[in-house]
C-alpha atoms as a PDB file:
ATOM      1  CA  UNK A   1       0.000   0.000   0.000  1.00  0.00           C
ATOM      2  CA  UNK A   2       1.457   3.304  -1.142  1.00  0.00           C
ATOM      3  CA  UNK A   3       1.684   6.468   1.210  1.00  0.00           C
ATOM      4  CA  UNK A   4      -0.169   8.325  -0.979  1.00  0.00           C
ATOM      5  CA  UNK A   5      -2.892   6.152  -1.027  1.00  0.00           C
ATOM      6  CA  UNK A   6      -3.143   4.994   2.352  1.00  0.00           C
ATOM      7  CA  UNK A   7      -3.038   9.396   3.484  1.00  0.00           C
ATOM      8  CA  UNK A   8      -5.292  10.940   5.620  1.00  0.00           C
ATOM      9  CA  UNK A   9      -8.396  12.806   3.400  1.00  0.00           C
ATOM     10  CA  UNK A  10      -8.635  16.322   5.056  1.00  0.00           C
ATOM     11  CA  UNK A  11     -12.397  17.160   5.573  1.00  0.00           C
ATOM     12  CA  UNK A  12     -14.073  19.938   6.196  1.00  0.00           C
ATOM     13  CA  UNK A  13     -16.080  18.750   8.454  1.00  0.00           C
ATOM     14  CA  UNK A  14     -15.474  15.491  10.731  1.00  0.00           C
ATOM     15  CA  UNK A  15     -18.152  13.721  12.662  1.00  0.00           C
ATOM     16  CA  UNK A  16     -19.127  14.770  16.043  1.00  0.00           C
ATOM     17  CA  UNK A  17     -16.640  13.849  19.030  1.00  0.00           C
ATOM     18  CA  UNK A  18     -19.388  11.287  20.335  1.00  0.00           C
ATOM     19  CA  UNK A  19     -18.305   9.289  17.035  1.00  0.00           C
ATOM     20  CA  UNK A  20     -14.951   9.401  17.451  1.00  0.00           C
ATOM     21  CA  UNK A  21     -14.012   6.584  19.560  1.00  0.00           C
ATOM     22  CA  UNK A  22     -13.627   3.408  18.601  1.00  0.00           C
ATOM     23  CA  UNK A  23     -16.499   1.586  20.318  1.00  0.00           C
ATOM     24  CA  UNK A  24     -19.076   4.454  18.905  1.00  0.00           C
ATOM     25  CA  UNK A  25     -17.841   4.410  15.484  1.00  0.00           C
ATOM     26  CA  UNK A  26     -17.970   0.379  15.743  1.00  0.00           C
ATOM     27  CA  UNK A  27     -21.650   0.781  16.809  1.00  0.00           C
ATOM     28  CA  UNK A  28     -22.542   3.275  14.544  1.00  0.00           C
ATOM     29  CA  UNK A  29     -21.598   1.316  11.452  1.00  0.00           C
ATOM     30  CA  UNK A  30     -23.030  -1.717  12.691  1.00  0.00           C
ATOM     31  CA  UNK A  31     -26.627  -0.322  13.058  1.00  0.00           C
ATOM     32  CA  UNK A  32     -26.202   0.974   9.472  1.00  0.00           C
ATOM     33  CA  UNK A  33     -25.282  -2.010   7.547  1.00  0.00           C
ATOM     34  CA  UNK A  34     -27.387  -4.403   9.649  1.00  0.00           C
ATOM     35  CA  UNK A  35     -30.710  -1.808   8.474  1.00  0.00           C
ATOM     36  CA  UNK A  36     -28.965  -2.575   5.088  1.00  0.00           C
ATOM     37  CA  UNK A  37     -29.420  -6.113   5.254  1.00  0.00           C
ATOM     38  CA  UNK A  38     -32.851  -5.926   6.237  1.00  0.00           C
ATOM     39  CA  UNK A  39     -33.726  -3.502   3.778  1.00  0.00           C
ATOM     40  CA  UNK A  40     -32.254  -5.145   0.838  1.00  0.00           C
ATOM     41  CA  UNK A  41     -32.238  -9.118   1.264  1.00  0.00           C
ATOM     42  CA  UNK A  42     -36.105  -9.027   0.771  1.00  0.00           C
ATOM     43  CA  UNK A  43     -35.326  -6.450  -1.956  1.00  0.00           C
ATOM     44  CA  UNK A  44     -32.914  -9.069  -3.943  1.00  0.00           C
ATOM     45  CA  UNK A  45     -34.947 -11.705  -2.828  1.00  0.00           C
ATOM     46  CA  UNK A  46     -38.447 -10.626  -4.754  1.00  0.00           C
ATOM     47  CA  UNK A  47     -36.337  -9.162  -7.566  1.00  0.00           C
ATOM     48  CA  UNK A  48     -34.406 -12.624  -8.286  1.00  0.00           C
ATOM     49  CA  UNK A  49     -37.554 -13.719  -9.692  1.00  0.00           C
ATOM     50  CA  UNK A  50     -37.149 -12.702 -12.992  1.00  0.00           C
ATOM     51  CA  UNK A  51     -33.698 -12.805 -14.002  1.00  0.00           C
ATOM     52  CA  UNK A  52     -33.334  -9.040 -15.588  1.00  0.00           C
ATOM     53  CA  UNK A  53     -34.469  -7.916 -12.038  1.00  0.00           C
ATOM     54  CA  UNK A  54     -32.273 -10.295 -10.379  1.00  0.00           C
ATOM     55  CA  UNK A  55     -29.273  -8.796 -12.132  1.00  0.00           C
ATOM     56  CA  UNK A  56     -30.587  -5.191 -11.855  1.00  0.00           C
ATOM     57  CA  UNK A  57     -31.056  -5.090  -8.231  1.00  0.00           C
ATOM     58  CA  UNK A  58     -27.825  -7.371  -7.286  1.00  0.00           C
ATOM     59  CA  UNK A  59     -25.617  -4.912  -9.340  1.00  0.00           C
ATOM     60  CA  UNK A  60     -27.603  -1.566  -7.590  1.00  0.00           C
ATOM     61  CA  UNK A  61     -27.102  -3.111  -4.169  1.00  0.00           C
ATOM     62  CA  UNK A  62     -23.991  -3.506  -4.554  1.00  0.00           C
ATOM     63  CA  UNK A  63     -23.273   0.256  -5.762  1.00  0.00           C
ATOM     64  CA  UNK A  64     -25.157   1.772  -3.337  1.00  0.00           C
ATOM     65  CA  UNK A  65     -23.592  -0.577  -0.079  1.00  0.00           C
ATOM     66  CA  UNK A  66     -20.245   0.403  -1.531  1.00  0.00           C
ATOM     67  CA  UNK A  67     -21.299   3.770  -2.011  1.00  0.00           C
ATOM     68  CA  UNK A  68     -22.200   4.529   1.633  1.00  0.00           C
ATOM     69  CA  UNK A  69     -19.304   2.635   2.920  1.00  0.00           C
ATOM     70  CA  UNK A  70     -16.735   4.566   0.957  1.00  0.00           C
ATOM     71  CA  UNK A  71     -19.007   7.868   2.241  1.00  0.00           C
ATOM     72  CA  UNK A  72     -19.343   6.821   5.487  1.00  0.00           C
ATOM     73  CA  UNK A  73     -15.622   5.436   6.384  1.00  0.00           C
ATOM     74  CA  UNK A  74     -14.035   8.581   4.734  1.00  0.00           C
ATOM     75  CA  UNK A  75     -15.876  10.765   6.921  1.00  0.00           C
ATOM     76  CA  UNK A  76     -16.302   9.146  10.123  1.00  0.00           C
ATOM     77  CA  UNK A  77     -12.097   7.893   9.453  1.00  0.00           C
ATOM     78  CA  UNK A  78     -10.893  11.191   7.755  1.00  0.00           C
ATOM     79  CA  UNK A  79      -9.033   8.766   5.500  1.00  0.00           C
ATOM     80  CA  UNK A  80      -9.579   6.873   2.003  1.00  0.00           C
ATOM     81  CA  UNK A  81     -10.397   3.924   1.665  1.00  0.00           C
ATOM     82  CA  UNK A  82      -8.168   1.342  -0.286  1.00  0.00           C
ATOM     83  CA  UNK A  83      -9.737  -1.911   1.080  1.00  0.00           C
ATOM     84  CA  UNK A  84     -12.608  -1.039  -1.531  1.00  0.00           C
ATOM     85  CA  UNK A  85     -10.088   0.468  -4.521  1.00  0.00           C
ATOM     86  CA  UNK A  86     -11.194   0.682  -7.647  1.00  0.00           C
ATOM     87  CA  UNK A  87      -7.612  -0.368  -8.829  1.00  0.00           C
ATOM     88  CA  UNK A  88      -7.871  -3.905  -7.296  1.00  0.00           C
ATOM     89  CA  UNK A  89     -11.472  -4.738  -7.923  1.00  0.00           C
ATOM     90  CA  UNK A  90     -11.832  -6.678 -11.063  1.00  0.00           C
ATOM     91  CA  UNK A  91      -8.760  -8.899 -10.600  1.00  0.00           C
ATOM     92  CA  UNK A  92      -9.602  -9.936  -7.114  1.00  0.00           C
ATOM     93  CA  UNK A  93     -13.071  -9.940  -7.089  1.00  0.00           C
ATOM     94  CA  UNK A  94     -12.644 -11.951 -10.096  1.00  0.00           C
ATOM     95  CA  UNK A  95     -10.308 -14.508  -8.499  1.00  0.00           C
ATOM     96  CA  UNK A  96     -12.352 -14.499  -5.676  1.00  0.00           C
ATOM     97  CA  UNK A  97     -15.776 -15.511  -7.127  1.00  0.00           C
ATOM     98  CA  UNK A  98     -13.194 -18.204  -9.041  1.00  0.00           C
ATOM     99  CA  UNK A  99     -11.953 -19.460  -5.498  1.00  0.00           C
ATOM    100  CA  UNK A 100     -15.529 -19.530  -3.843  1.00  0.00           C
ATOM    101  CA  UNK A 101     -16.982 -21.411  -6.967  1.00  0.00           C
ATOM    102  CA  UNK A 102     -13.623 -23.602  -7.002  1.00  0.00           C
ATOM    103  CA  UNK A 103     -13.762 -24.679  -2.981  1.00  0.00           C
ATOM    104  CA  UNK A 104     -17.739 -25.402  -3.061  1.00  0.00           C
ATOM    105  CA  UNK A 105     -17.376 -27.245  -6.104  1.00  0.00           C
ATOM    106  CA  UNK A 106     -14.646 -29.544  -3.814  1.00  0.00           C
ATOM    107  CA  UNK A 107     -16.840 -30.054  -1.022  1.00  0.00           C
ATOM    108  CA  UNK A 108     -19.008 -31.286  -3.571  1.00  0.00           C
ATOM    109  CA  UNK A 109     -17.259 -33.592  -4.836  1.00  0.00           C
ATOM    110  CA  UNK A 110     -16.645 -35.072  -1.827  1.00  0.00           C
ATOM    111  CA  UNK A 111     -20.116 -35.428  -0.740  1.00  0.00           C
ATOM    112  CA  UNK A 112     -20.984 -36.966  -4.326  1.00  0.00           C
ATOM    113  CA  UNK A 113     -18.242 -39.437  -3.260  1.00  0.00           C
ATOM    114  CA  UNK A 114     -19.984 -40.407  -0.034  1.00  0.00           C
ATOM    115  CA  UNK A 115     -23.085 -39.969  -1.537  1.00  0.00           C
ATOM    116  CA  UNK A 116     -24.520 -37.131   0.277  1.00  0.00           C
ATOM    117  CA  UNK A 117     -25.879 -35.647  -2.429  1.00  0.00           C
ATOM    118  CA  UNK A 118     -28.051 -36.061  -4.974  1.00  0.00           C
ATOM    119  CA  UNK A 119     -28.692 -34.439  -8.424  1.00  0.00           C
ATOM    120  CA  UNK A 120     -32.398 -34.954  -9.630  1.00  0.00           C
ATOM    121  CA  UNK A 121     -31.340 -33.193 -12.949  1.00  0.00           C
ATOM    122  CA  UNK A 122     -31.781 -30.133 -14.955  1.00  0.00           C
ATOM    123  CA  UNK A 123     -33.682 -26.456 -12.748  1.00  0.00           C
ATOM    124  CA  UNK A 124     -33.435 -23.219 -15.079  1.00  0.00           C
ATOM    125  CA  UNK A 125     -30.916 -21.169 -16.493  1.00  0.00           C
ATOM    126  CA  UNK A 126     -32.854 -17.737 -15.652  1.00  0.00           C
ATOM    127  CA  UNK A 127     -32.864 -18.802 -12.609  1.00  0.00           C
ATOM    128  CA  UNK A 128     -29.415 -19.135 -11.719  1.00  0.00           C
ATOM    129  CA  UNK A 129     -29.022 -15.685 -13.484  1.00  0.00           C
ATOM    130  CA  UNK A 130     -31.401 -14.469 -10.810  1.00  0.00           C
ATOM    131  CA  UNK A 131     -29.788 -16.325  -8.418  1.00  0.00           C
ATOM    132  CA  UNK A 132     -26.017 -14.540  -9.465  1.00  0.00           C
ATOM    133  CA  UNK A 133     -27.749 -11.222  -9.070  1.00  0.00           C
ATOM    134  CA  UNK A 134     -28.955 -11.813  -5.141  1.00  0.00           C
ATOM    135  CA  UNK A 135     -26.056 -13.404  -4.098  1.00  0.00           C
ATOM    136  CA  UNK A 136     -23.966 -10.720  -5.633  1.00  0.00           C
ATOM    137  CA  UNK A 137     -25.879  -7.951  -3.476  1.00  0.00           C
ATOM    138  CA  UNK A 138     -26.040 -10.019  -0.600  1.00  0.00           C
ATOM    139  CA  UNK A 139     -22.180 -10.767  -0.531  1.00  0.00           C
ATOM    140  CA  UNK A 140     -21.216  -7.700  -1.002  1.00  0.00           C
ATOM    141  CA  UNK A 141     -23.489  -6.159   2.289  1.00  0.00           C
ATOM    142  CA  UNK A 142     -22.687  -9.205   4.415  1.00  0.00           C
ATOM    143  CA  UNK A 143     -18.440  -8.657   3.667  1.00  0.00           C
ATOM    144  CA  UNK A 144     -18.794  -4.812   4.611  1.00  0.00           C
ATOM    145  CA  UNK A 145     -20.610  -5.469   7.281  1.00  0.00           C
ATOM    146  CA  UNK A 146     -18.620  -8.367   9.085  1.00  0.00           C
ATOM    147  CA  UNK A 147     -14.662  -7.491   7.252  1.00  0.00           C
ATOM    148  CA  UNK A 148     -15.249  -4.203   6.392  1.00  0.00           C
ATOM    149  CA  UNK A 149     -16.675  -2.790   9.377  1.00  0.00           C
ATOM    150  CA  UNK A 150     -16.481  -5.518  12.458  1.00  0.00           C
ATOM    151  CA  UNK A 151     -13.178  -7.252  11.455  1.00  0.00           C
ATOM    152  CA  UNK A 152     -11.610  -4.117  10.841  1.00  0.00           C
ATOM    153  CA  UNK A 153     -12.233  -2.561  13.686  1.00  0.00           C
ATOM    154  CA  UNK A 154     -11.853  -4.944  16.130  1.00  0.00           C
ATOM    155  CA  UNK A 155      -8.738  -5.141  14.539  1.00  0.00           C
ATOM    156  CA  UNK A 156      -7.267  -1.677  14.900  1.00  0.00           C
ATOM    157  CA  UNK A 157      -7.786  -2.419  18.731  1.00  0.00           C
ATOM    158  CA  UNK A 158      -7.118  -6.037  19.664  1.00  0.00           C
ATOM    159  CA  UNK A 159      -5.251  -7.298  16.801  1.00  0.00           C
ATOM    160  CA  UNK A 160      -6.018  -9.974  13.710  1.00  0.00           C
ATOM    161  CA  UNK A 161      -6.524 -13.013  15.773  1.00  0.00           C
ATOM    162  CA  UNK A 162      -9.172 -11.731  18.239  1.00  0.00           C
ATOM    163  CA  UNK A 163     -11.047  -9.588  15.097  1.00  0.00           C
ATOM    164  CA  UNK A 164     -11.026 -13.017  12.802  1.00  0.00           C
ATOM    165  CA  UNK A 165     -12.608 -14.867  15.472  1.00  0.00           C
ATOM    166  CA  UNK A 166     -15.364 -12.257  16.849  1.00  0.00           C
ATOM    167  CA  UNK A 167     -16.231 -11.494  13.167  1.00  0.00           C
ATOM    168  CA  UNK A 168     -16.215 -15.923  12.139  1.00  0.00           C
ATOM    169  CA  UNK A 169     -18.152 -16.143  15.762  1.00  0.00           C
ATOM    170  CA  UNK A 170     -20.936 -13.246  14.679  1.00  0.00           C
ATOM    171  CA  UNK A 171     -20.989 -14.262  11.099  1.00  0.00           C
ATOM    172  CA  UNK A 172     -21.901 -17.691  12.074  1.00  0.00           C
ATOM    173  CA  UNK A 173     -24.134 -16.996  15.219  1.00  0.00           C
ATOM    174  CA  UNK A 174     -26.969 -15.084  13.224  1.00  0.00           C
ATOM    175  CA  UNK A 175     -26.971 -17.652  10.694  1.00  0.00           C
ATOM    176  CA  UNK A 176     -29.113 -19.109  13.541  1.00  0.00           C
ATOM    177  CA  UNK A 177     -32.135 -17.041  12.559  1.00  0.00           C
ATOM    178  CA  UNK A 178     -32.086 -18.591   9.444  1.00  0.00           C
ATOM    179  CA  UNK A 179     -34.976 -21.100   9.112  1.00  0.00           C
ATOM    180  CA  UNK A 180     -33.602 -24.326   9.069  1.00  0.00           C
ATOM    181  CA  UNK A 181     -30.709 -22.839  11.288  1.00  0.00           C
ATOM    182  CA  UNK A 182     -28.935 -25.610  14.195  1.00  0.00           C
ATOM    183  CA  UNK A 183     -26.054 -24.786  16.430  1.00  0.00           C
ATOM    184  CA  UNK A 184     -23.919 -27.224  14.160  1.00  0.00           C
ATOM    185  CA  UNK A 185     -24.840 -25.247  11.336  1.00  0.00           C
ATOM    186  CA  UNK A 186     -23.868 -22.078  12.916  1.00  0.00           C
ATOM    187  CA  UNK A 187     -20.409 -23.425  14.103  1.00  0.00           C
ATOM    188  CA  UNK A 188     -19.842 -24.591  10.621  1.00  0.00           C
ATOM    189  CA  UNK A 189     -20.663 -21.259   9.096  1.00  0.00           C
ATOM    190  CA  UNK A 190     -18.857 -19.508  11.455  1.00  0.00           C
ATOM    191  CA  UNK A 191     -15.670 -21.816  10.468  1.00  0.00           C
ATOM    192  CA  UNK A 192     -15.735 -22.110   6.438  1.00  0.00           C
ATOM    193  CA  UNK A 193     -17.394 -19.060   6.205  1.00  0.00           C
ATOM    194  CA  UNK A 194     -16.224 -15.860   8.700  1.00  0.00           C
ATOM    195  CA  UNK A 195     -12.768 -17.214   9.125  1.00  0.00           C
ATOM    196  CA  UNK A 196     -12.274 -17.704   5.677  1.00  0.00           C
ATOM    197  CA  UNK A 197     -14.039 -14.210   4.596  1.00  0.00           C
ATOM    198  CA  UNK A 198     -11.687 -12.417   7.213  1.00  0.00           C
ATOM    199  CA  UNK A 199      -8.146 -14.130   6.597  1.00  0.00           C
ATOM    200  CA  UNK A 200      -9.109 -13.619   2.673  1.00  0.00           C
ATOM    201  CA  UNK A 201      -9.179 -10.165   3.977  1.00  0.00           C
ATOM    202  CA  UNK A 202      -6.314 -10.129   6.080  1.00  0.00           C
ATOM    203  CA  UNK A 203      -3.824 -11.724   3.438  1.00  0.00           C
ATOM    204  CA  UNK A 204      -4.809  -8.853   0.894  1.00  0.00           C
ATOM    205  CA  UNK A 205      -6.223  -5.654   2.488  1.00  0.00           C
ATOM    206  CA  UNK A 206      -8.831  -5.859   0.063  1.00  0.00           C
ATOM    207  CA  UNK A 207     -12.078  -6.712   0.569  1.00  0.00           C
ATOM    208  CA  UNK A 208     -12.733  -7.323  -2.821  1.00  0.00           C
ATOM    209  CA  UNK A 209     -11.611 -10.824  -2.167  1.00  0.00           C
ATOM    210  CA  UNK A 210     -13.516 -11.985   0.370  1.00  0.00           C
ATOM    211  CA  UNK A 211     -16.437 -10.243  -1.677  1.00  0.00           C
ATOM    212  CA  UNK A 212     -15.652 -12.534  -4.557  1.00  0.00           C
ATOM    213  CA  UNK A 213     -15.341 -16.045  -2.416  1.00  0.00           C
ATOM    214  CA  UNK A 214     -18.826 -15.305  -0.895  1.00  0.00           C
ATOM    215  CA  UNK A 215     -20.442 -14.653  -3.678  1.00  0.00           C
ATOM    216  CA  UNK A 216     -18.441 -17.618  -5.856  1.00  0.00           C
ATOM    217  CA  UNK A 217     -19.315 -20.201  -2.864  1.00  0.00           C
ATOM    218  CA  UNK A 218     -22.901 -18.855  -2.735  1.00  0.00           C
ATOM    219  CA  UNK A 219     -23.516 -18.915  -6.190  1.00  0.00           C
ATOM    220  CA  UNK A 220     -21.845 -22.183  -6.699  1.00  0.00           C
ATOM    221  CA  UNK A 221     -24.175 -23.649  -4.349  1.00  0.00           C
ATOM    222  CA  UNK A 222     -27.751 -22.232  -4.948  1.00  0.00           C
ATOM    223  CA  UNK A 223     -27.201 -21.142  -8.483  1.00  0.00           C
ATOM    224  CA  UNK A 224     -25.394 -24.160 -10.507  1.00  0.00           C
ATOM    225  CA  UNK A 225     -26.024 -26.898  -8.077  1.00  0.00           C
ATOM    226  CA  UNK A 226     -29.518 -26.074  -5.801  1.00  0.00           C
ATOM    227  CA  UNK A 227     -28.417 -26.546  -2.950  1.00  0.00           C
ATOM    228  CA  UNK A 228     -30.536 -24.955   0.580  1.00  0.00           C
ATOM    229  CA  UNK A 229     -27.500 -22.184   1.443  1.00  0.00           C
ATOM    230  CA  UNK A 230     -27.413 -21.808   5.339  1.00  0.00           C
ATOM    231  CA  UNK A 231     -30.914 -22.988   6.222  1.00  0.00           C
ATOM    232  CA  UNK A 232     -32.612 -19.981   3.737  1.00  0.00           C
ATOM    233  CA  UNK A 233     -34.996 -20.843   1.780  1.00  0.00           C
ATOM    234  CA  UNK A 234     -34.997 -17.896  -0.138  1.00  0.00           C
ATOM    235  CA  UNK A 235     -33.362 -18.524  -3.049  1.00  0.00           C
ATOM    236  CA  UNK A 236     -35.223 -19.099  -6.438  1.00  0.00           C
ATOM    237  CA  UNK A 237     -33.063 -21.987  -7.337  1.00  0.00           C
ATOM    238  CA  UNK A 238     -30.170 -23.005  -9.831  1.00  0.00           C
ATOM    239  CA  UNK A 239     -29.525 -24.731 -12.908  1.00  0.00           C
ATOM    240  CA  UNK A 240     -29.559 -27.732 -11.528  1.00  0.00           C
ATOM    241  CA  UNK A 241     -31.726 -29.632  -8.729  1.00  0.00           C
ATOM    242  CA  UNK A 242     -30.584 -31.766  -5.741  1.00  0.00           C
ATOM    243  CA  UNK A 243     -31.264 -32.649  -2.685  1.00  0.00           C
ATOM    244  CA  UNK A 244     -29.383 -33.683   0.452  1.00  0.00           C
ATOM    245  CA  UNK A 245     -29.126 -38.047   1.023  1.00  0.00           C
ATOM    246  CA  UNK A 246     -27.668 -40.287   4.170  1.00  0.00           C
ATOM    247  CA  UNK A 247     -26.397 -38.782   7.311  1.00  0.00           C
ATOM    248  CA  UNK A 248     -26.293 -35.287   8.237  1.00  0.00           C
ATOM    249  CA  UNK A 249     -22.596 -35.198   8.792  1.00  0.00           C
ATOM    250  CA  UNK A 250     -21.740 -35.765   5.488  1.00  0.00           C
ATOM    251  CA  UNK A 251     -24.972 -34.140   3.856  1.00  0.00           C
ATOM    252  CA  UNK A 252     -25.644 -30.829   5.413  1.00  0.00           C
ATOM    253  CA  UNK A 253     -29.282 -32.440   6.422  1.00  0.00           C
ATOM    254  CA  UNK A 254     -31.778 -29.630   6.058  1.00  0.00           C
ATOM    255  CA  UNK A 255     -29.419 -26.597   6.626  1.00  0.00           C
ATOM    256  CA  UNK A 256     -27.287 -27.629   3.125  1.00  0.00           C
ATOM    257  CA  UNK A 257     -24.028 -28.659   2.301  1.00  0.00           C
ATOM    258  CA  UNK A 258     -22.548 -25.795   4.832  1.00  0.00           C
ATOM    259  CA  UNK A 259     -23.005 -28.003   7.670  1.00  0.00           C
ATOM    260  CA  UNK A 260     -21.396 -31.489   5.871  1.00  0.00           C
ATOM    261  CA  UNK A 261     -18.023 -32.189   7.435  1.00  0.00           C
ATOM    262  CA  UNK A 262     -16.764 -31.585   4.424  1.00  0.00           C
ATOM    263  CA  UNK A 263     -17.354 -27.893   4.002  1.00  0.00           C
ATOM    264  CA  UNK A 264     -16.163 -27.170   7.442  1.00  0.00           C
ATOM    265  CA  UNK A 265     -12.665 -28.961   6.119  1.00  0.00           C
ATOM    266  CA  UNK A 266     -12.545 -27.410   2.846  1.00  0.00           C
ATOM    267  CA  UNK A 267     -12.861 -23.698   4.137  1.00  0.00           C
ATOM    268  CA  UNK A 268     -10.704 -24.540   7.045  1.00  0.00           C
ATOM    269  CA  UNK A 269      -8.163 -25.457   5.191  1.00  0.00           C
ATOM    270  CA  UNK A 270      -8.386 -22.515   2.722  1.00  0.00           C
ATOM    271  CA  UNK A 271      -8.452 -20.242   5.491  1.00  0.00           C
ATOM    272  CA  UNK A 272      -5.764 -21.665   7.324  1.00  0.00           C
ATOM    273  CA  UNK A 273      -3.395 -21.424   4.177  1.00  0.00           C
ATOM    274  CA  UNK A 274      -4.758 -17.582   3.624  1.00  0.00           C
ATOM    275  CA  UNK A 275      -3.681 -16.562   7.512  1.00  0.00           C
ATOM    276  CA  UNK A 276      -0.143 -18.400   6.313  1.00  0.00           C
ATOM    277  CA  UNK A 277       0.016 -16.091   3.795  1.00  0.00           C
ATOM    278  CA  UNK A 278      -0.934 -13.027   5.524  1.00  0.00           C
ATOM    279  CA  UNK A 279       1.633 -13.793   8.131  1.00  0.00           C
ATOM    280  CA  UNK A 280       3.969 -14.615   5.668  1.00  0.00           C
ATOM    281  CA  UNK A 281       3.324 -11.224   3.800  1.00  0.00           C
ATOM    282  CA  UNK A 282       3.184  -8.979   7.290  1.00  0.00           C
ATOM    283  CA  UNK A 283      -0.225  -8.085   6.567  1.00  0.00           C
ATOM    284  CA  UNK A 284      -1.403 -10.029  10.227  1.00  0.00           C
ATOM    285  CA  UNK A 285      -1.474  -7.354  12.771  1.00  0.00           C
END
């Protein structure tokens, strides 16, 4: 990161001293992407319907969450705000969405080869088009909200190790309002999901990255192979049909393949080797 970029923006005006400290800036962000998620999931949910719509609204969620982070984080930070540069974003969001799609398509293949999954055959090609464009808005609010804002926070006070776990440890726990949600499920999430999201971020600064590997992974998962993603039943469905088969270990049961055994190995793994490299790279604080 260069000085230039990583330099103080001089404001005119900087937020109120009640804002300045850590815990009320924390808070403050919080509130405002959490009122994001509520306003928009239902948004991108209706609007996935019809795959124009779908598209439409992931794409404008996405603008306007990055929008009011840049907005936001400059003002309440009197700083830029490279973790969301323009420079970096189609090359690692790119490679991300390649490394979600990649690592679900491995825990796939491992249920297929304990058979704890099951492809009926073909769903609908506008529907995994619809199904790109909600996961792309919802990926994109979820990874400000728990890297962007939580992570990085936490971070600037207590260090890498104590944000990755309080953000994998959040991330996970209010997967437990989903639907089909269990405490297995949520510890699962929590583990192939937030730690994974947050040492993506930590190796690269960027959170481009882990924007791309939750939106490849979800995709991946609803879109191509429809799959249930983290006990929601929201999603319109994919381009193919399947459902889970044997013992919930291996299968996910009714919360989907994020609670197999497998997942939970596959992220760990990746996230293990992505904290390597952000050690490695003295990017883990």
């Amino acid at each position: 990161m260069s000085n230039e970029t990583a330099a103080a923006v001089p404001t005119r005006s900087g937020p109120p001293r009640w804002l300045r400290p850590l815990g009320a800036r924390l808070a403050f962000l919080l509130v405002v992407f959490v009122a994001f998620e509520a306003i928009f999931t239902p948004l991108l949910t209706t609007a996935a319907r019809n795959p124009v719509t779908g598209i439409l609204a992931g794409v404008a969620t996405m603008g306007a969450a990055l929008f009011a982070y840049a907005k936001l984080v400059s003002w309440l930070e009197e700083r830029r705000t490279p973790e969301i540069s323009r420079t970096t974003l189609r090359p690692q969001l790119i490679r991300g969405t390649l490394i979600g799609v990649g690592l679900f398509c491995a825990t796939l293949a491992l249920m297929f080869m304990t058979n704890a999954y099951r492809l009926h055959g073909g769903g609908s090609f506008w529907h995994m088009v619809g199904t790109f464009g909600m996961m792309l808005g919802v990926a994109t609010i979820e990874e400000l909200l728990f890297r962007g804002v939580l992570f990085r926070i936490v971070e600037e006070r207590w260090g890498s190790l104590v944000a990755l776990i309080t953000s994998g440890v959040v991330f996970g726990g209010l997967h437990l309002l989903n639907p089909a949600a269990t405490i297995w499920g949520a510890v699962a999430i929590a583990i192939e999901g937030g730690l994974l999201a947050g040492a993506a971020y930590a190796a690269t600064r960027s959170l481009w990255l882990p924007i791309g590997i939750h939106l490849g992974w979800n995709f991946a998962e609803s879109g191509i192979f429809g799959a249930t993603v983290s006990g929601s039943d929201t999603t319109v469905g994919g381009l193919f049909t399947g459902t889970p088969h044997g013992l919930d270990i291996f299968s996910g049961g009714a919360f989907g393949p994020e609670a197999s055994i497998w997942a939970v190995l596959v992220g760990g793994i990746a996230a293990y080797l992505l904290v390597r490299k952000a050690r490695k790279q003295g990017n883990w604080r």
